[in-house]
Structures are given as C-alpha cells and as structure tokens.
C-alpha atoms as a PDB file:
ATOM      1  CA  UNK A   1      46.137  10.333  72.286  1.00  0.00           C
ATOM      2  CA  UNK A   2      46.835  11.901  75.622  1.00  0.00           C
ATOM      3  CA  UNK A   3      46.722  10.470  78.827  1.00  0.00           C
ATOM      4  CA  UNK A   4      44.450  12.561  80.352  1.00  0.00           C
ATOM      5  CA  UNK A   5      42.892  14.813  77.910  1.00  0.00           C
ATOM      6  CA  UNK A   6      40.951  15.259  74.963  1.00  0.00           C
ATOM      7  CA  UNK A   7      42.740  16.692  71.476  1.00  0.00           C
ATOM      8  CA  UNK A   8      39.886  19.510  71.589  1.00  0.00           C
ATOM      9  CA  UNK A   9      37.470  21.759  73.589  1.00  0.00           C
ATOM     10  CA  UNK A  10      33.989  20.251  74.340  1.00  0.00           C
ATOM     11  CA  UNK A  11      30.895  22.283  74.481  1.00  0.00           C
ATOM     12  CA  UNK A  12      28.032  19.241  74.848  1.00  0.00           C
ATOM     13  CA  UNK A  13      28.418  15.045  76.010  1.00  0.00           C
ATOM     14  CA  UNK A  14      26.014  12.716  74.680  1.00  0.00           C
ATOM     15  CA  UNK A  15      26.122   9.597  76.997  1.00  0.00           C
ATOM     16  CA  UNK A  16      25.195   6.394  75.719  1.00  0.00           C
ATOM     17  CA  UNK A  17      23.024   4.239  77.982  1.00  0.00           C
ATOM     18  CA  UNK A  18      23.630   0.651  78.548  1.00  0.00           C
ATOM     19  CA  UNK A  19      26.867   0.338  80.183  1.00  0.00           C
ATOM     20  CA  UNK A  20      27.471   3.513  80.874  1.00  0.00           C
ATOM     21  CA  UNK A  21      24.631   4.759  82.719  1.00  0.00           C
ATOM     22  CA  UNK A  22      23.067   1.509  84.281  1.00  0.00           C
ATOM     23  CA  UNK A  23      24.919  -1.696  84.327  1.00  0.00           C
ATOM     24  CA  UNK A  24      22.141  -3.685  81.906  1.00  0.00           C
ATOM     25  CA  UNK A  25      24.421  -5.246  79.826  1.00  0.00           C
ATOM     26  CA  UNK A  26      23.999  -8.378  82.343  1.00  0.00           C
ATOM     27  CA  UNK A  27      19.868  -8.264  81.655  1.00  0.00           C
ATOM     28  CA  UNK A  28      20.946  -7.981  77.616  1.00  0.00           C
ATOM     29  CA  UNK A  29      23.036 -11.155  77.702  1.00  0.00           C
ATOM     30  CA  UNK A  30      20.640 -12.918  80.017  1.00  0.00           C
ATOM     31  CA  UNK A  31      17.557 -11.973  78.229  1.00  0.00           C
ATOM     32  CA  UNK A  32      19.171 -13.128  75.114  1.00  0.00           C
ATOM     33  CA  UNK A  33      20.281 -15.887  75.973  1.00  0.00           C
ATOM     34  CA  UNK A  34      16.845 -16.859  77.806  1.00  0.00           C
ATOM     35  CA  UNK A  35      14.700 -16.334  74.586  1.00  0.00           C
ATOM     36  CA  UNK A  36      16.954 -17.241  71.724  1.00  0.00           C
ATOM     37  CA  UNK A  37      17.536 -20.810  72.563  1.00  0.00           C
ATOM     38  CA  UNK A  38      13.854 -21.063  72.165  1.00  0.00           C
ATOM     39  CA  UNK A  39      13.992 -20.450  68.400  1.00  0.00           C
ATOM     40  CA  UNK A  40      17.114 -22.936  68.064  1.00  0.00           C
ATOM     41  CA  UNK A  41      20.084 -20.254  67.980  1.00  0.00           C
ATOM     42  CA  UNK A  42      22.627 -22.298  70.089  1.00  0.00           C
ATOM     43  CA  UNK A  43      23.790 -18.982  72.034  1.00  0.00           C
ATOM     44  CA  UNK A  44      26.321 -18.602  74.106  1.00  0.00           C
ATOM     45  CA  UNK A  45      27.686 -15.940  76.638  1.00  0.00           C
ATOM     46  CA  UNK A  46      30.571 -15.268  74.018  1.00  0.00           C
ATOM     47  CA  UNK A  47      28.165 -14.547  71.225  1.00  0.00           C
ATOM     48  CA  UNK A  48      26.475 -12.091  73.346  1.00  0.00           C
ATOM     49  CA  UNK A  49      29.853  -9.871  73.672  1.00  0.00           C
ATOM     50  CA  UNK A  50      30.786  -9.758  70.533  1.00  0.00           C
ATOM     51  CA  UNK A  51      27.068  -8.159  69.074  1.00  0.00           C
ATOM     52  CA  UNK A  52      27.255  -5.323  71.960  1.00  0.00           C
ATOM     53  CA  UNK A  53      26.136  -2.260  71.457  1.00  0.00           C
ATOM     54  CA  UNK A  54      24.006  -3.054  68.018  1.00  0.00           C
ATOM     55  CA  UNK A  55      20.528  -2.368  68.099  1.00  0.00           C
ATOM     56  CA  UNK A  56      18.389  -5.321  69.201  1.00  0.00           C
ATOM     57  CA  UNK A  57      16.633  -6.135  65.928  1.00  0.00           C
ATOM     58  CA  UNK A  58      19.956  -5.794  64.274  1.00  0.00           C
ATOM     59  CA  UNK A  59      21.090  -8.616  66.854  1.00  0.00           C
ATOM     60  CA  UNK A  60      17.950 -10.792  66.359  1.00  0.00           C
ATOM     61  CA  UNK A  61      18.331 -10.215  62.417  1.00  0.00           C
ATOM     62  CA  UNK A  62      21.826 -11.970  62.620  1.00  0.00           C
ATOM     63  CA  UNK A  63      21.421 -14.615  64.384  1.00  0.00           C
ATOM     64  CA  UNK A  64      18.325 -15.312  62.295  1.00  0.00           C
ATOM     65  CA  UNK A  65      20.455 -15.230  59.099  1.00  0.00           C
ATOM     66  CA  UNK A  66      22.511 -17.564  60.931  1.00  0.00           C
ATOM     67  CA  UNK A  67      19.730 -20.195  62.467  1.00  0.00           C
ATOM     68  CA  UNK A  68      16.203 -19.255  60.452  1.00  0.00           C
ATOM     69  CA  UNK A  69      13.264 -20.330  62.420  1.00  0.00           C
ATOM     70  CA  UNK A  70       9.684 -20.062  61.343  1.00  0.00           C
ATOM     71  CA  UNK A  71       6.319 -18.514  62.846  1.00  0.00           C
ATOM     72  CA  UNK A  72       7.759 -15.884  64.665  1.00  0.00           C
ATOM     73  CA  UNK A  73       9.201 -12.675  63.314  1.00  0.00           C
ATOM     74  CA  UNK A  74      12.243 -10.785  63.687  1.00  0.00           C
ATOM     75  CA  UNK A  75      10.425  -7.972  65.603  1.00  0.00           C
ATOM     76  CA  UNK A  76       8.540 -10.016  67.740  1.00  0.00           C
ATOM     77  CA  UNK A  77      11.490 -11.856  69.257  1.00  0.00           C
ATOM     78  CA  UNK A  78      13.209  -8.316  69.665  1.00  0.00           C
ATOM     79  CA  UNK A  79      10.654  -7.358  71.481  1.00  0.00           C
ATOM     80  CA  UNK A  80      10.307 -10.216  73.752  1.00  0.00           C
ATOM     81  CA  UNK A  81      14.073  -9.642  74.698  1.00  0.00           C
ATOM     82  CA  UNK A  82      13.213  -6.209  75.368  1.00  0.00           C
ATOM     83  CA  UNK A  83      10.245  -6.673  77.497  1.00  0.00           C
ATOM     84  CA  UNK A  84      12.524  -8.570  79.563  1.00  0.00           C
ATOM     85  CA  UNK A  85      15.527  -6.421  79.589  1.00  0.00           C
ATOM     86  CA  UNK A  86      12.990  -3.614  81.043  1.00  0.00           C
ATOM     87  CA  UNK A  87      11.548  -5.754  83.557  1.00  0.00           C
ATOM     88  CA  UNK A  88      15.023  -6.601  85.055  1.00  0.00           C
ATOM     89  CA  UNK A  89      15.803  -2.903  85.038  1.00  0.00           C
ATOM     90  CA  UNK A  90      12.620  -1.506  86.559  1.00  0.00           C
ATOM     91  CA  UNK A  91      13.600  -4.829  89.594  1.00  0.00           C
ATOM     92  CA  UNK A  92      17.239  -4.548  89.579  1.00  0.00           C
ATOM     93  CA  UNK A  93      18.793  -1.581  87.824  1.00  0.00           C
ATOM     94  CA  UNK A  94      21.810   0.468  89.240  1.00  0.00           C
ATOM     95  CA  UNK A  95      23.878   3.353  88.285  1.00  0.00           C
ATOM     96  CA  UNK A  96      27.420   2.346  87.239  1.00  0.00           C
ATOM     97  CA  UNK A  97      30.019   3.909  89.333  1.00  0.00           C
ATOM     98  CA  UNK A  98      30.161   7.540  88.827  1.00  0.00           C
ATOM     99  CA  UNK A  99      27.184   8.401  87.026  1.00  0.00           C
ATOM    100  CA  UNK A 100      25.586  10.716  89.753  1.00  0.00           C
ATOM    101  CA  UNK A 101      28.759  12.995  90.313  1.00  0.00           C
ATOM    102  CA  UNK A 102      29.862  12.820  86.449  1.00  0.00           C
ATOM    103  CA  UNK A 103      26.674  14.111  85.585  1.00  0.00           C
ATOM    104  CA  UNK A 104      26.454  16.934  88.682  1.00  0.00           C
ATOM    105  CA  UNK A 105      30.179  17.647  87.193  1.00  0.00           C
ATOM    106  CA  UNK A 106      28.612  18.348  83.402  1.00  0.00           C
ATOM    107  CA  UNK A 107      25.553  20.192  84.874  1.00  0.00           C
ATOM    108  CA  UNK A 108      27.815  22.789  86.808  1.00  0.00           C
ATOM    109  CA  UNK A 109      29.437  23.066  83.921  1.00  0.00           C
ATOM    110  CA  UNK A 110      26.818  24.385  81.834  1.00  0.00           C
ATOM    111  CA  UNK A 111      27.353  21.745  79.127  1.00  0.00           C
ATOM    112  CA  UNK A 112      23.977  20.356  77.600  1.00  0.00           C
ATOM    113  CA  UNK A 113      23.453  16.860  77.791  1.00  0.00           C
ATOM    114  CA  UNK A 114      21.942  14.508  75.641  1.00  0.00           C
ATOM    115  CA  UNK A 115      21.329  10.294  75.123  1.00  0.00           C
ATOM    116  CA  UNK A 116      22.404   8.815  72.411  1.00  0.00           C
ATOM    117  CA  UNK A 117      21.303   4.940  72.444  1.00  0.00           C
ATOM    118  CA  UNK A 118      20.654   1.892  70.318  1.00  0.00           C
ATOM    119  CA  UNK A 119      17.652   1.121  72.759  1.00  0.00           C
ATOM    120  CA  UNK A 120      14.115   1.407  72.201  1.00  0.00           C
ATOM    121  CA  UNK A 121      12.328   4.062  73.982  1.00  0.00           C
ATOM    122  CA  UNK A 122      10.112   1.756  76.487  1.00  0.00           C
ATOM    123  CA  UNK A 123      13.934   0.955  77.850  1.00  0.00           C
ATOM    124  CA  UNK A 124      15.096   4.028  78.056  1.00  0.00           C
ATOM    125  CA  UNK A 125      11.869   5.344  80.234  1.00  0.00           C
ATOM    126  CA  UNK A 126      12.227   1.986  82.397  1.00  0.00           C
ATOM    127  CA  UNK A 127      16.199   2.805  82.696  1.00  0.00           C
ATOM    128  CA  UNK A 128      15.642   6.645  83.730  1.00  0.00           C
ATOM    129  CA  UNK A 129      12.913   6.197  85.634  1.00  0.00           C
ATOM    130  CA  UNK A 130      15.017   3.781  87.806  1.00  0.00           C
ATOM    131  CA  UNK A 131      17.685   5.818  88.071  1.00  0.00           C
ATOM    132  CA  UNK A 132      16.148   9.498  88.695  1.00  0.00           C
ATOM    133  CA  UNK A 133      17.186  10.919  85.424  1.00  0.00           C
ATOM    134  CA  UNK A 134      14.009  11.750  83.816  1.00  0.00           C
ATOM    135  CA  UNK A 135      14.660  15.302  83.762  1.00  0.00           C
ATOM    136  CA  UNK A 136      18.398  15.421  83.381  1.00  0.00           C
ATOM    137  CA  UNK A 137      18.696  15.027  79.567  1.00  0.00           C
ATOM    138  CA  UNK A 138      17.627  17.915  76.843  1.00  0.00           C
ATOM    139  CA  UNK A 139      17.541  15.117  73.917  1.00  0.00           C
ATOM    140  CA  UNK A 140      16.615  11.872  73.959  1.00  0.00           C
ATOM    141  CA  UNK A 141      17.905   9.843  71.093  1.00  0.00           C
ATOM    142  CA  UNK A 142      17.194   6.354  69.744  1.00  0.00           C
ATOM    143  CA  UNK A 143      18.162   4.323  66.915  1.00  0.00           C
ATOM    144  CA  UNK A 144      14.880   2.445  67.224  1.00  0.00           C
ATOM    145  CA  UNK A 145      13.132   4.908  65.060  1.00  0.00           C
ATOM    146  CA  UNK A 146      16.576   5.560  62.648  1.00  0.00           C
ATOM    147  CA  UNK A 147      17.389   3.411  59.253  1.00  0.00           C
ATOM    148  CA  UNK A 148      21.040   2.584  60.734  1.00  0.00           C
ATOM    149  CA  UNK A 149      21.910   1.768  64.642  1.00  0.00           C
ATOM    150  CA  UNK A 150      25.269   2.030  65.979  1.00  0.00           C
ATOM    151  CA  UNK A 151      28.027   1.571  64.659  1.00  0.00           C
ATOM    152  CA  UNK A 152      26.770   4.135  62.285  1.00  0.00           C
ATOM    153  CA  UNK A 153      27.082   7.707  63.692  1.00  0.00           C
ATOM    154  CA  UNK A 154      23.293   8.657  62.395  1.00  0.00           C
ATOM    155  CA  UNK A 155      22.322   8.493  65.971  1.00  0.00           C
ATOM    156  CA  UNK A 156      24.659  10.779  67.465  1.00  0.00           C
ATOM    157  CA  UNK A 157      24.239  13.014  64.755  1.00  0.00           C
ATOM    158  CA  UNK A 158      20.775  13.525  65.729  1.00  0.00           C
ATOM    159  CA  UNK A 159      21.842  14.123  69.356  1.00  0.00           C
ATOM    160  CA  UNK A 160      24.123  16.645  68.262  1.00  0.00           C
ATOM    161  CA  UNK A 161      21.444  18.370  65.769  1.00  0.00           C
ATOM    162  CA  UNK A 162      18.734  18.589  68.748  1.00  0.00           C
ATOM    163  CA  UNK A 163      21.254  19.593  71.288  1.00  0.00           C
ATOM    164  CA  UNK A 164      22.726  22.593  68.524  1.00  0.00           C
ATOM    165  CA  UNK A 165      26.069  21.555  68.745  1.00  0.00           C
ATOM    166  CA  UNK A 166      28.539  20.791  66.134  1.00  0.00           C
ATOM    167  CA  UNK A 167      29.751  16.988  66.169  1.00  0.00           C
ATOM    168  CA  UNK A 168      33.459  18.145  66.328  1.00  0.00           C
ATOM    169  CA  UNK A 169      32.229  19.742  69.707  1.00  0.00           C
ATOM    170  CA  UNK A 170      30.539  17.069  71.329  1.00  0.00           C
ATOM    171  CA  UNK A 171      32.124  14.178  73.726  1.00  0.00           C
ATOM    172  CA  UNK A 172      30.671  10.863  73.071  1.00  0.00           C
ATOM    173  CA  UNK A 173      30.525   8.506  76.122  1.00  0.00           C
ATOM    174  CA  UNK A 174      30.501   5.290  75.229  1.00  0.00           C
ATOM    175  CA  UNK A 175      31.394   1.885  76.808  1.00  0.00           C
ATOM    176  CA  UNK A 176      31.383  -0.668  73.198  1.00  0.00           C
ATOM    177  CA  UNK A 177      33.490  -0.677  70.326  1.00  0.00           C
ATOM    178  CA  UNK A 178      30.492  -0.526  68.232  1.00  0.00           C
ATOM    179  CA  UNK A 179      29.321   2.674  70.239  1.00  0.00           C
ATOM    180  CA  UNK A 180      33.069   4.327  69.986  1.00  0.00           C
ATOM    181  CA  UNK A 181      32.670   3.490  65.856  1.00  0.00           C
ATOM    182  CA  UNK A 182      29.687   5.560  65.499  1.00  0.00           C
ATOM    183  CA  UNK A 183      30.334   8.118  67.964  1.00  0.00           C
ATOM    184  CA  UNK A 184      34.325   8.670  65.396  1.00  0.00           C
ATOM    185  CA  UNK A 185      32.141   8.453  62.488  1.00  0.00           C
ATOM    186  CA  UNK A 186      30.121  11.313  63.779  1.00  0.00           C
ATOM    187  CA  UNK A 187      33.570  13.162  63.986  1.00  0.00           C
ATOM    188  CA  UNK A 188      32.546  13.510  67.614  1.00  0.00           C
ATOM    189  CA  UNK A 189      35.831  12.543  70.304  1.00  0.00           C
ATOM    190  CA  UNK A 190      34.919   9.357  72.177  1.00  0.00           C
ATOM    191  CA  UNK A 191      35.480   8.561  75.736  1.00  0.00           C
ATOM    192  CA  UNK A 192      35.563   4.897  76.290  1.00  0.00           C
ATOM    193  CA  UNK A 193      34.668   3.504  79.579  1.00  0.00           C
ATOM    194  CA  UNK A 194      34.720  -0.428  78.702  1.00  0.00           C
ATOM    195  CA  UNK A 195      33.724  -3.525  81.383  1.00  0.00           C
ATOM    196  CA  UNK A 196      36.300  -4.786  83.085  1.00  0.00           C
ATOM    197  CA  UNK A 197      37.199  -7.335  81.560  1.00  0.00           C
ATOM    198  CA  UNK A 198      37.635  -5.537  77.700  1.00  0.00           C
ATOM    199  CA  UNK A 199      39.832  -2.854  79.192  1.00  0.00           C
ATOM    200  CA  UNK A 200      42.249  -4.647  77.252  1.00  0.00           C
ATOM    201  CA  UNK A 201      40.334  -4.786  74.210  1.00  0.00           C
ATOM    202  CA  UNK A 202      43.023  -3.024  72.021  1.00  0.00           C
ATOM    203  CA  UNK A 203      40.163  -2.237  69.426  1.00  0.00           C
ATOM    204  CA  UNK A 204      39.403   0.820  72.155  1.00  0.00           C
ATOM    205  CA  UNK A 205      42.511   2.559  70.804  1.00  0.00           C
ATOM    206  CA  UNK A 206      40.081   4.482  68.312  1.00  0.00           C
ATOM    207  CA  UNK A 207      38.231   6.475  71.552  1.00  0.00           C
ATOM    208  CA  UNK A 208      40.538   9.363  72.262  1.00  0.00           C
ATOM    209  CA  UNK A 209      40.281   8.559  75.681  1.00  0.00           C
ATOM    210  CA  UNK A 210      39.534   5.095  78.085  1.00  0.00           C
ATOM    211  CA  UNK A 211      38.686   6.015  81.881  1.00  0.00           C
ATOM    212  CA  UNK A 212      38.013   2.464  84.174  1.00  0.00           C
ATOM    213  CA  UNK A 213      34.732   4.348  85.613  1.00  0.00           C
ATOM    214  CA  UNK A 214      32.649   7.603  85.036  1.00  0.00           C
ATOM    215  CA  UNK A 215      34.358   8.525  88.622  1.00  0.00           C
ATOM    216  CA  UNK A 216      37.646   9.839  86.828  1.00  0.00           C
ATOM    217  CA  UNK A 217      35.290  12.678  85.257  1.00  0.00           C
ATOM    218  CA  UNK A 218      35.634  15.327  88.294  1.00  0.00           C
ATOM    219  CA  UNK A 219      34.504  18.575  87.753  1.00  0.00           C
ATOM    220  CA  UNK A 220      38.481  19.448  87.031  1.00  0.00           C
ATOM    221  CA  UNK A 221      38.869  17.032  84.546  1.00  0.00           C
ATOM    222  CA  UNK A 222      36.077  18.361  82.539  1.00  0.00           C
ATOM    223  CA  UNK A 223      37.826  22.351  83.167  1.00  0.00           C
ATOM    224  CA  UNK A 224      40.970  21.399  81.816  1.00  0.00           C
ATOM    225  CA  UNK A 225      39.291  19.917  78.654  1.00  0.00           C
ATOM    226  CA  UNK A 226      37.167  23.291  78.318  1.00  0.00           C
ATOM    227  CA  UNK A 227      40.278  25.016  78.575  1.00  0.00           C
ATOM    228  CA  UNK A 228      42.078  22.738  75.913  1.00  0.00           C
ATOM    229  CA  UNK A 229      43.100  24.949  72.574  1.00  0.00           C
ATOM    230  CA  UNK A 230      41.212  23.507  69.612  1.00  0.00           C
ATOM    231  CA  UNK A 231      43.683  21.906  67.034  1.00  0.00           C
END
C-alpha cells in the first residue's frame, strides 16, 4: 500500500456517514448506552466500539441474543436509539474536520458523489440537513431497506449501480473496520479515516489508504490519484 496514493484511478467516492461526515458516533454510543440498560443489557462504552459501523437493528439483534428481554421488540428498541441519535444531531451535530473542502475538492473535480450508510433514512435527512448537504449527493444509500448491512458490500454496490460506476472505480470513505470490510468486498479501494484513538487499530491495514482527517484530501491529492495508471 502506498503512502500517499491509491493502487488505481478513481472516477466516483461514496462517503460513508457517521464518522466521517458528522462526528455522531458520540450520540450512537450515548444513545445506546441510555436505552439498552433499560432492557437489562449491562452495556458498556467498550461494547459500543467494538459493534461500530453495523446497522442498528443488527446491533440491537446481538445484544438481544446475548440478554433476551420481553415486551418490546427488536425494531422498536432500534428505533428508540435512533430517535435519539437524530435528536442529538439536529441539537448538536458538526462536520468532522475536512468535510467542507474534501467535498469542494471532489466537486471541482467532476467526480460524482454518493452515501453509502448503515443508517436509516430519518438520520441521514436529520444529519444533512444539519450540515448543508442536502443537495450535494447524486445517491443516497441505506442499508435500512437492504437484506445485509455493512460489513457486507451490498450497500456500496448499490451506490456504485445508481452512481454508474464500476466498483473497481469507486473510492470508499470509510472511518470503521466494519465499513472498510464491505467497502473491499465491493472490490471498491477504501480510504480509512479512523477516531483517534483506533489509528492504531492494525485491523485498518485492509483500507488501501488511512488519512488522520478528511483535510489531507486537497484538491492535489485527489489529481495525482486521477492521474494514477490502473494496475
């Protein structure tokens, strides 16, 4: 993997959301952690790092195989985590570092963009809508309404398929391992962009690239991977 730049041209970047757009994952691990213990899954902040970047009822499912309670579902605890995801968004919400000029960099490149997340749609309008994106995206893709969330590539395969882009030509933007799995599976190359404190998280080594922040993709950056010869 090279330092610097990808092992092939791109011609389209599908961003993933949480994490890499907004910084939510703090709501996520707080709204777990606030309605779980309510249905006797002794959560912890640990537990809520290592099922990042799964889809919600995917999360809820586990720990419900883990510590079955009764009366409520599955989806209705989901969705009581995601009602309060979005209402800490809509409140509190900011771009990570970088977002605004790594996106005016893609733009001005005339590369189409797309989203390619494991959240349901009312968080994705709540996220965008914070942030002044509405418009910026030409496909907006959840697993919500898939079979499989990440880490199975189906969702960035459908990013790819509205966009009319080839996988192999895409750039996945991801900031979880899970994310980096299914953007690989897709046979899509993955920029990693992990928190802080999993830069170290040698499980990364899969993305063909790890940037600290969004603000490393500059417009020449993003040239010199357009110009890279295709292997």
């Amino acid at each position: 993997m090279s330092e610097q730049q990808l092992s092939g041209p791109i011609a389209a970047v599908i961003f993933d959301m949480d994490g890499v757009l907004v910084d939510s994952e703090p709501f996520w691990q707080q709204a777990e952690l606030a309605v779980l213990p309510r249905y006797g899954v002794p959560l912890t902040l640990a537990d809520t790092v290592t099922t990042k970047g799964l889809r919600i009822d995917q999360v809820v499912a586990l720990w419900h195989r883990r510590y079955p309670w009764q009366g409520t579902s599955i989806h209705e605890v989901a969705e009581q985590i995601v009602a309060k995801v979005a209402e800490l968004v809509r409140t509190e919400g900011q771009p990570l570092p970088g977002v605004a000029s790594a996106i005016a960099a893609i733009q001005a490149a005339k590369l189409p963009l797309a989203l390619a997340t494991s959240s349901p749609r009312p968080l994705i309008e709540a996220t965008l809508t914070r942030l002044g994106l509405t418009d910026t995206f030409m496909a907006l893709c959840s697993a919500e309404d898939l079979p499989y969330g990440k880490p199975h590539p189906q969702v960035y395969l459908k990013a790819a398929a509205a966009l009319g882009v080839a996988p192999e030509h895409c750039l996945a933007i991801e900031d979880s391992v899970n994310g980096v799995i299914a953007a690989k599976a897709a046979t899509m190359q993955a920029l990693a962009i992990p928190e802080a404190e999993q830069q170290q998280d040698r499980r990364f080594a899969i993305a063909d690239l790890q940037f600290s922040s969004l603000t490393q993709l500059s417009p020449q950056w993003l040239a010199a991977q357009q110009r890279t010869p295709s292997n």
